[in-house]
C-alpha atoms as a PDB file:
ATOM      1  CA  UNK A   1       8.499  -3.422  15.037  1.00  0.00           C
ATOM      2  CA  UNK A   2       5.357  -1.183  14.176  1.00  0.00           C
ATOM      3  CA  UNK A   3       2.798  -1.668  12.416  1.00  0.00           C
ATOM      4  CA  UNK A   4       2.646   0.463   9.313  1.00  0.00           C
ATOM      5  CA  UNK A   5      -0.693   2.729   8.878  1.00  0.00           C
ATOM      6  CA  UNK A   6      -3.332   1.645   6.125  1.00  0.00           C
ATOM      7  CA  UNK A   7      -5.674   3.514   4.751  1.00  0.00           C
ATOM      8  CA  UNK A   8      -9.408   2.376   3.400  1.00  0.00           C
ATOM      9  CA  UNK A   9     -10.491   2.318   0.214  1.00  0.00           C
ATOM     10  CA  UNK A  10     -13.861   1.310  -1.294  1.00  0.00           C
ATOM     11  CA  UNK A  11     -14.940   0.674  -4.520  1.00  0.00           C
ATOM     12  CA  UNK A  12     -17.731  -1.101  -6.491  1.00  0.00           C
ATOM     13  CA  UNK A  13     -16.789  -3.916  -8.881  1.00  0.00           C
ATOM     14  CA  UNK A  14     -19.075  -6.044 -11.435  1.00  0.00           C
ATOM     15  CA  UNK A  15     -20.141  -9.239  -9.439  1.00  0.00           C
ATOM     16  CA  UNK A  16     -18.691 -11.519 -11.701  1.00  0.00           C
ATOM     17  CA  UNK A  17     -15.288  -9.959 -11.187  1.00  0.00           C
ATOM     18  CA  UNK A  18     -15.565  -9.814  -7.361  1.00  0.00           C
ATOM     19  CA  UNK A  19     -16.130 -13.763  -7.782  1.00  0.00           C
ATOM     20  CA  UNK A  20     -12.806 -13.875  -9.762  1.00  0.00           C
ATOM     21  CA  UNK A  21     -11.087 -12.156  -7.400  1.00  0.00           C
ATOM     22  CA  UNK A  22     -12.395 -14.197  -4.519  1.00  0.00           C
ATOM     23  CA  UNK A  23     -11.426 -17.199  -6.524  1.00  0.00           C
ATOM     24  CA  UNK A  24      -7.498 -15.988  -7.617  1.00  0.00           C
ATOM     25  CA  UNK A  25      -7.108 -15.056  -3.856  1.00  0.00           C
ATOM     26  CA  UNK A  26      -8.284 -18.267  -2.316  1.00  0.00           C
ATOM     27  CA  UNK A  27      -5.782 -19.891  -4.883  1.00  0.00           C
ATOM     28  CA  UNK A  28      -3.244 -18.111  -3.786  1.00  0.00           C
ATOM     29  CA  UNK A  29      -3.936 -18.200  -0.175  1.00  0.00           C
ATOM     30  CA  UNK A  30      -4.716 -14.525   0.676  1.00  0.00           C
ATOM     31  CA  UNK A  31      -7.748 -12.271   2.107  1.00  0.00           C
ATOM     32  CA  UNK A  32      -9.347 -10.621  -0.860  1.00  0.00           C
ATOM     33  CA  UNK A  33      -7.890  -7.203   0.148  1.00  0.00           C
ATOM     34  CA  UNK A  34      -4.320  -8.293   0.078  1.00  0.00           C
ATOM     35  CA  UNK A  35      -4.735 -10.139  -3.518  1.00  0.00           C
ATOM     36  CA  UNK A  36      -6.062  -6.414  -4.487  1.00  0.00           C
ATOM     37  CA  UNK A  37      -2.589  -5.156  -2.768  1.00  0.00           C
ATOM     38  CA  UNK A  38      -0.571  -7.746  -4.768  1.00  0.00           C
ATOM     39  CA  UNK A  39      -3.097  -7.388  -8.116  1.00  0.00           C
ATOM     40  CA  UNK A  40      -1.617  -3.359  -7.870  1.00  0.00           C
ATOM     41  CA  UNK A  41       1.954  -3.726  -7.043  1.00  0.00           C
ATOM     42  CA  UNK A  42       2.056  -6.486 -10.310  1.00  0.00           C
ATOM     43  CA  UNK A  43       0.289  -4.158 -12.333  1.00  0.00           C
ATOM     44  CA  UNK A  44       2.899  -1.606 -10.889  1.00  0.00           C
ATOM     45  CA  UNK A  45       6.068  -3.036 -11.544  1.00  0.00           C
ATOM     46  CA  UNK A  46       5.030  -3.931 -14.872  1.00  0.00           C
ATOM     47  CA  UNK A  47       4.092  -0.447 -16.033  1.00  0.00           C
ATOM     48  CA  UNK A  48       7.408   1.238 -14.456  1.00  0.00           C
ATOM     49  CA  UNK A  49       4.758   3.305 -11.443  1.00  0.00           C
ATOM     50  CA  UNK A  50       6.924   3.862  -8.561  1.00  0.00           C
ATOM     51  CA  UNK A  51       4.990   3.179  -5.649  1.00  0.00           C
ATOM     52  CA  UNK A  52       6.468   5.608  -2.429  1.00  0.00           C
ATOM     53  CA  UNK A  53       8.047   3.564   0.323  1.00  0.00           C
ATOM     54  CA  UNK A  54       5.929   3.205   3.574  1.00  0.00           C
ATOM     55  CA  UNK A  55       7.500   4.100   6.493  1.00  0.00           C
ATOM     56  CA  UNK A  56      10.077   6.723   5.497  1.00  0.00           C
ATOM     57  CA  UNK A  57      10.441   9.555   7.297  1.00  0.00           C
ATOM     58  CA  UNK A  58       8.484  12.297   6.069  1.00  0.00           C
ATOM     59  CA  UNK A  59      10.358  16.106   5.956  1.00  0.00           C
ATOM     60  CA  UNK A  60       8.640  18.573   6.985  1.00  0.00           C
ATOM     61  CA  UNK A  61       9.808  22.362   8.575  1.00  0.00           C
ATOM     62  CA  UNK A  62       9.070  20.667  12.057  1.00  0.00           C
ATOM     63  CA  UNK A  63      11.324  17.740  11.534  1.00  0.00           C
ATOM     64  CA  UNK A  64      13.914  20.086   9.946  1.00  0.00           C
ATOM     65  CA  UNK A  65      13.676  22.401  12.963  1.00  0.00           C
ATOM     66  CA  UNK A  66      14.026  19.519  15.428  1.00  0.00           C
ATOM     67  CA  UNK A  67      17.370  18.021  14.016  1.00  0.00           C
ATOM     68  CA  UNK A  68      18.517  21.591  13.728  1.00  0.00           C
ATOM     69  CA  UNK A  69      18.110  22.138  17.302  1.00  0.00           C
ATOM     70  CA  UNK A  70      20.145  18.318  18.704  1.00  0.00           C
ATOM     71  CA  UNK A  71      23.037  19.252  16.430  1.00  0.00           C
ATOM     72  CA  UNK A  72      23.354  22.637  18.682  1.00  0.00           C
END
């Protein structure tokens, strides 16, 4: 199974709510960047924001022209 791509993101944040972060993810046993990752998908679902699926194929004229060309 591979690994799905990530991408980087960096941000400054009031200390105080860094610390509160740090604390909510060692409660719920997770790195700091994944309680972020679980913080957004929450916030999310709640608010009806689709978030696109990783992993699905994207379509694009070279894809297109490459299935075009095995159904020959």
């Amino acid at each position: 199974m591979a690994t799905a791509k990530t991408t980087t993101l960096t941000f400054r944040i009031e200390p105080g709510l860094k610390e509160a972060l740090r604390a909510a993810a060692v409660r719920e046993h997770r790195s700091i960047a994944n309680m972020v990752e679980v913080l957004i998908r929450d916030y999310c679902g709640r608010n009806d924001i689709s978030i696109p699926e990783q992993g699905a194929p994207a379509v694009t004229s070279k894809s297109v022209a490459a299935r075009r060309t095995r159904s020959r």
